[in-house]
Structure formats: structure tokens, C-alpha cells
PDB file of N, CA and C in Angstrom:
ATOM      1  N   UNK A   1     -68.875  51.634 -78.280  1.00  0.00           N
ATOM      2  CA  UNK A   1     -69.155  50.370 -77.631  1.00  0.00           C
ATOM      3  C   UNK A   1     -69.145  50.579 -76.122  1.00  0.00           C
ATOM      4  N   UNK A   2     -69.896  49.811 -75.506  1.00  0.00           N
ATOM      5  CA  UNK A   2     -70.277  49.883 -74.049  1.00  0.00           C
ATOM      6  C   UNK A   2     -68.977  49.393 -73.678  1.00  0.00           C
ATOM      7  N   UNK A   3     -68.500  50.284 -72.727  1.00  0.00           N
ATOM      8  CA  UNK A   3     -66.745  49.375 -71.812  1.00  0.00           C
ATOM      9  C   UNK A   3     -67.856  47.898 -70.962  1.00  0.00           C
ATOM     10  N   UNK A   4     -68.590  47.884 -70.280  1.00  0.00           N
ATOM     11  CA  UNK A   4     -69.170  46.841 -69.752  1.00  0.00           C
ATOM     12  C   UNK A   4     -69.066  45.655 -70.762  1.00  0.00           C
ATOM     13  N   UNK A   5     -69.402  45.996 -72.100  1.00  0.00           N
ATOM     14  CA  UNK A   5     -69.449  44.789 -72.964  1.00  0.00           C
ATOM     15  C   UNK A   5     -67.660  44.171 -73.571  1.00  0.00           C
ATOM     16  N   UNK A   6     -66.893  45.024 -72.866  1.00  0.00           N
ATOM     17  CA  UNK A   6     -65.806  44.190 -73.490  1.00  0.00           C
ATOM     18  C   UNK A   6     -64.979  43.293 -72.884  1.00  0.00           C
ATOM     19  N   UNK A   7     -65.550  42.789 -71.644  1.00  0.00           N
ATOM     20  CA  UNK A   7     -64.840  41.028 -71.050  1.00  0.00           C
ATOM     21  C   UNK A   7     -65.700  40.041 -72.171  1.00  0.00           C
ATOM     22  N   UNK A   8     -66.895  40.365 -72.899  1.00  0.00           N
ATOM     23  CA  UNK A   8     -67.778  39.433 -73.095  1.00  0.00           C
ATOM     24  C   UNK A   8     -66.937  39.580 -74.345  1.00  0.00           C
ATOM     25  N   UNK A   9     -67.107  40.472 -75.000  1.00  0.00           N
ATOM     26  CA  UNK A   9     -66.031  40.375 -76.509  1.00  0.00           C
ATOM     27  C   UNK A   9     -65.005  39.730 -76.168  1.00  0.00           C
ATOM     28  N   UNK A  10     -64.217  39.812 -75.174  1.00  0.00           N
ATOM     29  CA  UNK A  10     -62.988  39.559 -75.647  1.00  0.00           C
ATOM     30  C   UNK A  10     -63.110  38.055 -75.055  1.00  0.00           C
ATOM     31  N   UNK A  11     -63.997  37.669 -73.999  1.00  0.00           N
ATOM     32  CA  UNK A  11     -63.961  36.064 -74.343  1.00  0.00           C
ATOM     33  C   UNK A  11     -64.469  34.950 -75.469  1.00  0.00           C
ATOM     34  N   UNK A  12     -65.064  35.771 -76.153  1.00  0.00           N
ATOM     35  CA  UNK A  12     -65.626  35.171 -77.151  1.00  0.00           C
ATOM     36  C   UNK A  12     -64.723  34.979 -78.459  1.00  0.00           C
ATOM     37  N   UNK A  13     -64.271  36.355 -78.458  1.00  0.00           N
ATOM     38  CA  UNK A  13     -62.520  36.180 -79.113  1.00  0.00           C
ATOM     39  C   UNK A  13     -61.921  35.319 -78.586  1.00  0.00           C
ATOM     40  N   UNK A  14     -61.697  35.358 -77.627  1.00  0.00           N
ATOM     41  CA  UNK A  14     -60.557  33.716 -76.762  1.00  0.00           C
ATOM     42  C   UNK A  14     -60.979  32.550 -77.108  1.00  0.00           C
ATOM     43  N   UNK A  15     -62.278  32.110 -77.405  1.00  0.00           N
ATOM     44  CA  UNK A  15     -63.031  31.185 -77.562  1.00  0.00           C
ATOM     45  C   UNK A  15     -62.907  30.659 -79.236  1.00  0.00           C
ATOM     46  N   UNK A  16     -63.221  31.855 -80.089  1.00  0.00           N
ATOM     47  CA  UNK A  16     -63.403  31.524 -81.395  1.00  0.00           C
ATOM     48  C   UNK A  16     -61.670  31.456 -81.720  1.00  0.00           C
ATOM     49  N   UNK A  17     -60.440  32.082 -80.900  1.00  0.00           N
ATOM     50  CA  UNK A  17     -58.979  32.056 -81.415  1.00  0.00           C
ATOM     51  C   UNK A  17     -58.681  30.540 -81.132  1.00  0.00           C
ATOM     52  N   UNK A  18     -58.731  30.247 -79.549  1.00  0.00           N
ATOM     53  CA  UNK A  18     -58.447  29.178 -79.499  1.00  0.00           C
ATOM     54  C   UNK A  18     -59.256  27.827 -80.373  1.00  0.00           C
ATOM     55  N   UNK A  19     -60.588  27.859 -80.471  1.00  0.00           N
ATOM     56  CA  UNK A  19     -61.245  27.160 -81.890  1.00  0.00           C
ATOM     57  C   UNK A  19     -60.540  27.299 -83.153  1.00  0.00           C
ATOM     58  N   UNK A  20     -60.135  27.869 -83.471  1.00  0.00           N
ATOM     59  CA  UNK A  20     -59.156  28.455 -85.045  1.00  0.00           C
ATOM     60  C   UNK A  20     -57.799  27.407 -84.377  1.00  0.00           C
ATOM     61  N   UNK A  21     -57.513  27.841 -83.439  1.00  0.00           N
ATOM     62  CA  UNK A  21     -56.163  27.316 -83.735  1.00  0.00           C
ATOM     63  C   UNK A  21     -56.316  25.618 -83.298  1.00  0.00           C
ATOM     64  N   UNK A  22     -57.290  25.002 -82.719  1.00  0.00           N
ATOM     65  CA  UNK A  22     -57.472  23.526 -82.292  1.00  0.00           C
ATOM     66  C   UNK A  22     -57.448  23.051 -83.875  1.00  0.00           C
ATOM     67  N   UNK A  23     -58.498  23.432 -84.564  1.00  0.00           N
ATOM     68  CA  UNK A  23     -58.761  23.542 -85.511  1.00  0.00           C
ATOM     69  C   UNK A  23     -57.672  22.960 -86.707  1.00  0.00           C
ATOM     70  N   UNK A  24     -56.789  24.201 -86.674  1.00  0.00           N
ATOM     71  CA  UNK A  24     -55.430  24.010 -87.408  1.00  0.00           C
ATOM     72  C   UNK A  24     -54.415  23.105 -87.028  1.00  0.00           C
ATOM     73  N   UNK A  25     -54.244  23.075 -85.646  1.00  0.00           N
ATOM     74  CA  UNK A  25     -53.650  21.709 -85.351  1.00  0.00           C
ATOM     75  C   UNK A  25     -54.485  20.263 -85.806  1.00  0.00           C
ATOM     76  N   UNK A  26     -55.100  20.120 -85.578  1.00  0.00           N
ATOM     77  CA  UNK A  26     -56.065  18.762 -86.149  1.00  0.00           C
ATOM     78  C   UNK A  26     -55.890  18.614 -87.377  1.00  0.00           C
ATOM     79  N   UNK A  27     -56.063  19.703 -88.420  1.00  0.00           N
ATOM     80  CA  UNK A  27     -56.114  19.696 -89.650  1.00  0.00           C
ATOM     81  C   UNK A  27     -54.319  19.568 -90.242  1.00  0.00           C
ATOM     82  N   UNK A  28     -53.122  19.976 -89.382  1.00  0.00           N
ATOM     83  CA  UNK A  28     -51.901  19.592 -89.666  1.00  0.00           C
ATOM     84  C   UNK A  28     -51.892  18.454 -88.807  1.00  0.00           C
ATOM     85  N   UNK A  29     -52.200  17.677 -88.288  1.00  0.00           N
ATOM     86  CA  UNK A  29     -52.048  16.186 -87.792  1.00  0.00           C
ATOM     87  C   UNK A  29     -52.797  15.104 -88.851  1.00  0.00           C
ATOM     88  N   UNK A  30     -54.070  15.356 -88.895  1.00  0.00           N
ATOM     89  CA  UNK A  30     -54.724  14.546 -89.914  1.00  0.00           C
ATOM     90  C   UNK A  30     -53.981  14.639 -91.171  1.00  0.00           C
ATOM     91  N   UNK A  31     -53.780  15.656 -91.834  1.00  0.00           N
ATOM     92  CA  UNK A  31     -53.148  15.867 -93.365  1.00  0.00           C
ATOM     93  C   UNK A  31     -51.601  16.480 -93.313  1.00  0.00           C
ATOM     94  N   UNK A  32     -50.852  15.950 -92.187  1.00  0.00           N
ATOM     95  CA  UNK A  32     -49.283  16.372 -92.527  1.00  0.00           C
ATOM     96  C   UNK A  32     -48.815  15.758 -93.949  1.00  0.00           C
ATOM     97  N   UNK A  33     -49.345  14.715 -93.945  1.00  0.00           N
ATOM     98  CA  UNK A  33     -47.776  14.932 -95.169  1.00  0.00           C
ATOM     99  C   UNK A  33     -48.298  15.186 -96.527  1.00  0.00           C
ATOM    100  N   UNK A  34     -49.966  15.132 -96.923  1.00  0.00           N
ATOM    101  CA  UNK A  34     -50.149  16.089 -97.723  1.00  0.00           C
ATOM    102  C   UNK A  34     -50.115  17.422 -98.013  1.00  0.00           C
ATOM    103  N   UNK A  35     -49.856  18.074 -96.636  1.00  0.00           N
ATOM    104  CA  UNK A  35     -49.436  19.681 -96.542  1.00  0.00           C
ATOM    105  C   UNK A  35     -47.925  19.878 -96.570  1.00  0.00           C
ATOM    106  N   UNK A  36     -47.045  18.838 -96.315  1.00  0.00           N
ATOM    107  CA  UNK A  36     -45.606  18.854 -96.334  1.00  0.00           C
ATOM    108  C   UNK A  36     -44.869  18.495 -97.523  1.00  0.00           C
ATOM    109  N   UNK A  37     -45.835  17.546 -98.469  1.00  0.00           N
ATOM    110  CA  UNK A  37     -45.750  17.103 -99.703  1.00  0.00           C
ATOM    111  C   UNK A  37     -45.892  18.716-100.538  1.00  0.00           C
ATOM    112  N   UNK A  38     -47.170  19.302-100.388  1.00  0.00           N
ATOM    113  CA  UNK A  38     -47.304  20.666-101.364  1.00  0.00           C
ATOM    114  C   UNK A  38     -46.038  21.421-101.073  1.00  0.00           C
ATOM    115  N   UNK A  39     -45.407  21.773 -99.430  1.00  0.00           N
ATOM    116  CA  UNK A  39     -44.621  23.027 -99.267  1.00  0.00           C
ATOM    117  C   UNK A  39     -43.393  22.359 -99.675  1.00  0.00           C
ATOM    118  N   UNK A  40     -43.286  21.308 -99.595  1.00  0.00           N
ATOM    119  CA  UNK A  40     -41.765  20.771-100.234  1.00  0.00           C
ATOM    120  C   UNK A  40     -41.810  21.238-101.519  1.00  0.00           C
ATOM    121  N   UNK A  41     -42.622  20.986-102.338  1.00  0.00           N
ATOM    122  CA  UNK A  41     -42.535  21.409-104.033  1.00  0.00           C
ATOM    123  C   UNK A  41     -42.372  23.129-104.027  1.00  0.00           C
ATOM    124  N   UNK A  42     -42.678  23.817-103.363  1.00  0.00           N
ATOM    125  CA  UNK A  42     -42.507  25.463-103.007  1.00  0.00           C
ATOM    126  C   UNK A  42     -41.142  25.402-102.493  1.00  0.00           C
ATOM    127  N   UNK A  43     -40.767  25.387-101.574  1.00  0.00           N
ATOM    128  CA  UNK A  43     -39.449  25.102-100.824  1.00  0.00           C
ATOM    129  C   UNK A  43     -39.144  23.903-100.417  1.00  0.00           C
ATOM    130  N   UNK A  44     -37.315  24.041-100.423  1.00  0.00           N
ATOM    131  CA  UNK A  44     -36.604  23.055 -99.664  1.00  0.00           C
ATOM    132  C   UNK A  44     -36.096  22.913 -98.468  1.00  0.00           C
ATOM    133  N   UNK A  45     -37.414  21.654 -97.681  1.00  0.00           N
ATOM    134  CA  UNK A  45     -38.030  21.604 -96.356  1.00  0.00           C
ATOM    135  C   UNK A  45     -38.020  20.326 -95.886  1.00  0.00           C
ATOM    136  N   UNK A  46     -36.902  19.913 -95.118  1.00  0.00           N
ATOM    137  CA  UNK A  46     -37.054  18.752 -94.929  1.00  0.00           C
ATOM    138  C   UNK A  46     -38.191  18.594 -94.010  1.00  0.00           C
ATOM    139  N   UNK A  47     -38.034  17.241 -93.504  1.00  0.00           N
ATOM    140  CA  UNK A  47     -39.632  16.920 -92.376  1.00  0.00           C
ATOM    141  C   UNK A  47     -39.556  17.556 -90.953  1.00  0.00           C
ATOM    142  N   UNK A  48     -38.418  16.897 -90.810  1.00  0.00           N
ATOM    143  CA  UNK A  48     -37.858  17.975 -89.294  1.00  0.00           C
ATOM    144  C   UNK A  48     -38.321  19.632 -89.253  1.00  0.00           C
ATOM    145  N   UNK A  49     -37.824  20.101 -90.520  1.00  0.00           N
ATOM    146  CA  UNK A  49     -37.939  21.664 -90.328  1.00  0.00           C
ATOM    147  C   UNK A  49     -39.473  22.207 -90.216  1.00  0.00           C
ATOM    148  N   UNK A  50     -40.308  21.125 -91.389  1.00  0.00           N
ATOM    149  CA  UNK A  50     -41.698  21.924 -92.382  1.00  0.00           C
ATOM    150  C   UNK A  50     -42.589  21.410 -90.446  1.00  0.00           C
ATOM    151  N   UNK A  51     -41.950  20.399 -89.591  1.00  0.00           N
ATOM    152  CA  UNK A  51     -42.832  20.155 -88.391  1.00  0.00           C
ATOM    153  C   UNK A  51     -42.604  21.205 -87.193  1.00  0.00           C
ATOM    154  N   UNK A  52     -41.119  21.747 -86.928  1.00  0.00           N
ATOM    155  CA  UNK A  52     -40.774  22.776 -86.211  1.00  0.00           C
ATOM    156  C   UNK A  52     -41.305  23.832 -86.746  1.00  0.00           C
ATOM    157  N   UNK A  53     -41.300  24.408 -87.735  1.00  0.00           N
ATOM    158  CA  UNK A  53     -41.943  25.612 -88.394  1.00  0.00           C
ATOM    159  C   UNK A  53     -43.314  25.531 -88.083  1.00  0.00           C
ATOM    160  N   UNK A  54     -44.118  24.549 -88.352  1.00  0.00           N
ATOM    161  CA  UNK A  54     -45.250  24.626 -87.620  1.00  0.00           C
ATOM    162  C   UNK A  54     -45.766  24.357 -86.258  1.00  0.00           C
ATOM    163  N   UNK A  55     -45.113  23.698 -85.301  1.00  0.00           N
ATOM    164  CA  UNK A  55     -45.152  24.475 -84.231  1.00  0.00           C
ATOM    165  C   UNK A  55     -44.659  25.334 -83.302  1.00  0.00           C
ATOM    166  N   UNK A  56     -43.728  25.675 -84.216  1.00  0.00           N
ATOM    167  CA  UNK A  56     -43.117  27.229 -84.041  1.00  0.00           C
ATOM    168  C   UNK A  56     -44.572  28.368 -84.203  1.00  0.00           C
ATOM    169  N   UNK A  57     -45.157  28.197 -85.324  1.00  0.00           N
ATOM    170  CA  UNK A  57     -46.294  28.685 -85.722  1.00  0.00           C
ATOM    171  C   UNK A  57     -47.397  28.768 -84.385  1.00  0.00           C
ATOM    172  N   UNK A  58     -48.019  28.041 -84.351  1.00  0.00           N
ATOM    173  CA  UNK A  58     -48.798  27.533 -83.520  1.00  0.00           C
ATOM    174  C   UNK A  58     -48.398  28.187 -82.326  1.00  0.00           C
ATOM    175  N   UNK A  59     -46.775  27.659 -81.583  1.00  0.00           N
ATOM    176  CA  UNK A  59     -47.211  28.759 -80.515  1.00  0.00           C
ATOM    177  C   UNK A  59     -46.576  29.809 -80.405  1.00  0.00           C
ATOM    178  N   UNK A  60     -46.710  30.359 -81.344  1.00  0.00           N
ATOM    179  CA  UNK A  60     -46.568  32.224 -81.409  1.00  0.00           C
ATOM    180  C   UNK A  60     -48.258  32.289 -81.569  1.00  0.00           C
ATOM    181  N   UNK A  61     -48.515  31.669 -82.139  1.00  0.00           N
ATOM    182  CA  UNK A  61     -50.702  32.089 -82.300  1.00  0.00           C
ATOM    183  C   UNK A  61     -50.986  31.850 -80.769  1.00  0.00           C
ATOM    184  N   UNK A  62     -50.238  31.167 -80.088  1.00  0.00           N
ATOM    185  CA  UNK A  62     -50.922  30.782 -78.863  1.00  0.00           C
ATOM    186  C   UNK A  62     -50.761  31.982 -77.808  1.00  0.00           C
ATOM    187  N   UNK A  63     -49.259  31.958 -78.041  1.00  0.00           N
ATOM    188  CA  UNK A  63     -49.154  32.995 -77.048  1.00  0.00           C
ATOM    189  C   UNK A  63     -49.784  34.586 -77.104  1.00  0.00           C
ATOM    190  N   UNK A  64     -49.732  34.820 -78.826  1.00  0.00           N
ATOM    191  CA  UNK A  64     -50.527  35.953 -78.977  1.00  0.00           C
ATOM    192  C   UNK A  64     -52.070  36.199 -78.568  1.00  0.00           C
ATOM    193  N   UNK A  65     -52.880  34.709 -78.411  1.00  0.00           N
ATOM    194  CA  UNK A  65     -54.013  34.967 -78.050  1.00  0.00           C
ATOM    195  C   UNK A  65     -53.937  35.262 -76.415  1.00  0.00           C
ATOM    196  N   UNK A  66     -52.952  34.489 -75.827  1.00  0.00           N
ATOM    197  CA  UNK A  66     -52.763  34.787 -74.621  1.00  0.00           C
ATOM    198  C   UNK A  66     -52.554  36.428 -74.299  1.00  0.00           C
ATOM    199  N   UNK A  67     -51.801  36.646 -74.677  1.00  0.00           N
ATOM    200  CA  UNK A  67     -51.074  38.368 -74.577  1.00  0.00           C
ATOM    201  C   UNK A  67     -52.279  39.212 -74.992  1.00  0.00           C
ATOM    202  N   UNK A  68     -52.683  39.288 -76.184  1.00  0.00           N
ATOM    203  CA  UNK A  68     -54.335  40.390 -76.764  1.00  0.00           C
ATOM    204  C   UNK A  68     -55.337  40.036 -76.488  1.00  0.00           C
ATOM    205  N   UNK A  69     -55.560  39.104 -75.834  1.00  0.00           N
ATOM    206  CA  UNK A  69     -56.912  38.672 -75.594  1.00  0.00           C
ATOM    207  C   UNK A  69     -57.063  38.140 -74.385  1.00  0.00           C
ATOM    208  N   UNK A  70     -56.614  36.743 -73.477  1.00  0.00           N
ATOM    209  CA  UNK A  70     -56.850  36.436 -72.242  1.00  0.00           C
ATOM    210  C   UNK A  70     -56.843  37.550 -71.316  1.00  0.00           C
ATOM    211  N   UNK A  71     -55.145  37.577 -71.438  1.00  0.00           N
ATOM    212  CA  UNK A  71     -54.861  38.788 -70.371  1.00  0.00           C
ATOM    213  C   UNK A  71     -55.964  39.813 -70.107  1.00  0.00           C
ATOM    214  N   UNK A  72     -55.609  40.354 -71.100  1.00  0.00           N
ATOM    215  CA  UNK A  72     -56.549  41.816 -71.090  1.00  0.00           C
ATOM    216  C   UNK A  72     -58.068  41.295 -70.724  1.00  0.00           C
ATOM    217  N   UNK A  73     -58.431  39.937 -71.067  1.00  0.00           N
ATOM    218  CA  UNK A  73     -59.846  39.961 -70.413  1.00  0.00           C
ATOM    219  C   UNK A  73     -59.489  39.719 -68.721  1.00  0.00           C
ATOM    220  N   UNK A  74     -58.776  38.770 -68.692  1.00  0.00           N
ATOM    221  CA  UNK A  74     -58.772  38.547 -66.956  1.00  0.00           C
ATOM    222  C   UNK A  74     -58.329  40.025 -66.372  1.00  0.00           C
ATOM    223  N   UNK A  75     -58.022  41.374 -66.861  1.00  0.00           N
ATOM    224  CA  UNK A  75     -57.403  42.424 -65.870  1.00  0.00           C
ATOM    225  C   UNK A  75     -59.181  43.001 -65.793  1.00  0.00           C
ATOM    226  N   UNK A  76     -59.463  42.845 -67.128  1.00  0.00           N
ATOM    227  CA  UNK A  76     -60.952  43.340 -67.224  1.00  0.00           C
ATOM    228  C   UNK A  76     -62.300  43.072 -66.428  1.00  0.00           C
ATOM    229  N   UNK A  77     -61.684  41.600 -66.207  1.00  0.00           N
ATOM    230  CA  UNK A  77     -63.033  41.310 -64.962  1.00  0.00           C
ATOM    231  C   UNK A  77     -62.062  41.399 -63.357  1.00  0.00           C
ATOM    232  N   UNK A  78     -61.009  41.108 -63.239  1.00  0.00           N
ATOM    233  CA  UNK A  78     -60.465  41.717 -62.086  1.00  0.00           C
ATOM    234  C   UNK A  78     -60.574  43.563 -61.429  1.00  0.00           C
ATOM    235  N   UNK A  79     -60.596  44.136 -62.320  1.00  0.00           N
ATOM    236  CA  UNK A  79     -60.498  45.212 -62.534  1.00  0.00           C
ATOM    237  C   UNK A  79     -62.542  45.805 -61.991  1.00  0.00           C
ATOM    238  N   UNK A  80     -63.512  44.797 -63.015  1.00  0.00           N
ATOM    239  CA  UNK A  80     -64.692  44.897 -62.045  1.00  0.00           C
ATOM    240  C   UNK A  80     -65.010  44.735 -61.515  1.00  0.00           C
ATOM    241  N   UNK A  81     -64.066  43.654 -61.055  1.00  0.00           N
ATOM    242  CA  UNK A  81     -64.678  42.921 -59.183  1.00  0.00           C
ATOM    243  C   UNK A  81     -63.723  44.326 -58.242  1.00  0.00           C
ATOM    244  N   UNK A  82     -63.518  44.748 -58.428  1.00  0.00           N
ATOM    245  CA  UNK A  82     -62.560  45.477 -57.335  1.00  0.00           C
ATOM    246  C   UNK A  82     -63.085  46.829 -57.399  1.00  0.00           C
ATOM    247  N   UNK A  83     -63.163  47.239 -55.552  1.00  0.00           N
ATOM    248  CA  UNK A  83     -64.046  48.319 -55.463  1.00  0.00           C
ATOM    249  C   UNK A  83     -62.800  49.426 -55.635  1.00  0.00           C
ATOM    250  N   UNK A  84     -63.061  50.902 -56.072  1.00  0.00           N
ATOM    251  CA  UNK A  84     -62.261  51.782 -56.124  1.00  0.00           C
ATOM    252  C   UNK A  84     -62.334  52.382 -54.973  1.00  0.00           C
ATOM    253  N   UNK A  85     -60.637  53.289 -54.878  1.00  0.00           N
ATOM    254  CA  UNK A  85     -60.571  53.406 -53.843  1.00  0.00           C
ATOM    255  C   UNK A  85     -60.452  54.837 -54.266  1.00  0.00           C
TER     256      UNK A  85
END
């Protein structure tokens, strides 16, 4: 793969992670307590916990897109704007 082409990958990754995860939040807001109703019958989860657990969830996904993916794109186009010395 061309090194030139990988700010464009990896924003597009940033783009489609953060879409995935809007995504999943919407879809646990619209349908919480039918998703809290199923994991209760699996485990014993009260409401407090099965809502911290998920955004406990959420931002560990967040921050991971931050950490493997933003970052490394913003050093990537910093890194081409800057003349070598």
C-alpha cells in the first residue's frame, strides 16, 4: 500500500468507527429496555449496572478509535505538512 494513501484510510476508518458507534448508541437509547429485558434473562443485571456497562462500553470504543485511528491520522498529516530537516 502507498504510505501517501494512509491519512485517507485511516480517516475513513474514523468516519465509518465513529458511524458504528453513533449507531449503537441510538440503537441502545431507542430499544433499552428491550435489550435490558433479553440480558437480564442471561444475567443478573440490575438497570443501574446493564446502563453503566454500556457506557462503560461505548467509551472504551471511543477512546480506542481515538488512540488507533485519530491520533495516528493527525501525526500522519502533521508529519506531511512538515518539511524535513
Amino acid at each position: 500500500m502507498d504510505p501517501a494513501l494512509w491519512p485517507a484510510f485511516l480517516k475513513w476508518c474514523a468516519i465509518f468507527n465513529y458511524g458504528l458507534l453513533l449507531l449503537g448508541f441510538v440503537a441502545f437509547v431507542m430499544f433499552h429496555e428491550p435489550m435490558y429485558r433479553l440480558h437480564r434473562r442471561w444475567f443478573k443485571l440490575s438497570a443501574a449496572r446493564f446502563d453503566a456497562t454500556a457506557y462503560l462500553l461505548f467509551g472504551l470504543y471511543k477512546i480506542a478509535i481515538w488512540i488507533l485511528i485519530i491520533v495516528p491520522y493527525l501525526v500522519l498529516c502533521f508529519v506531511r505538512h512538515t518539511p524535513y530537516s
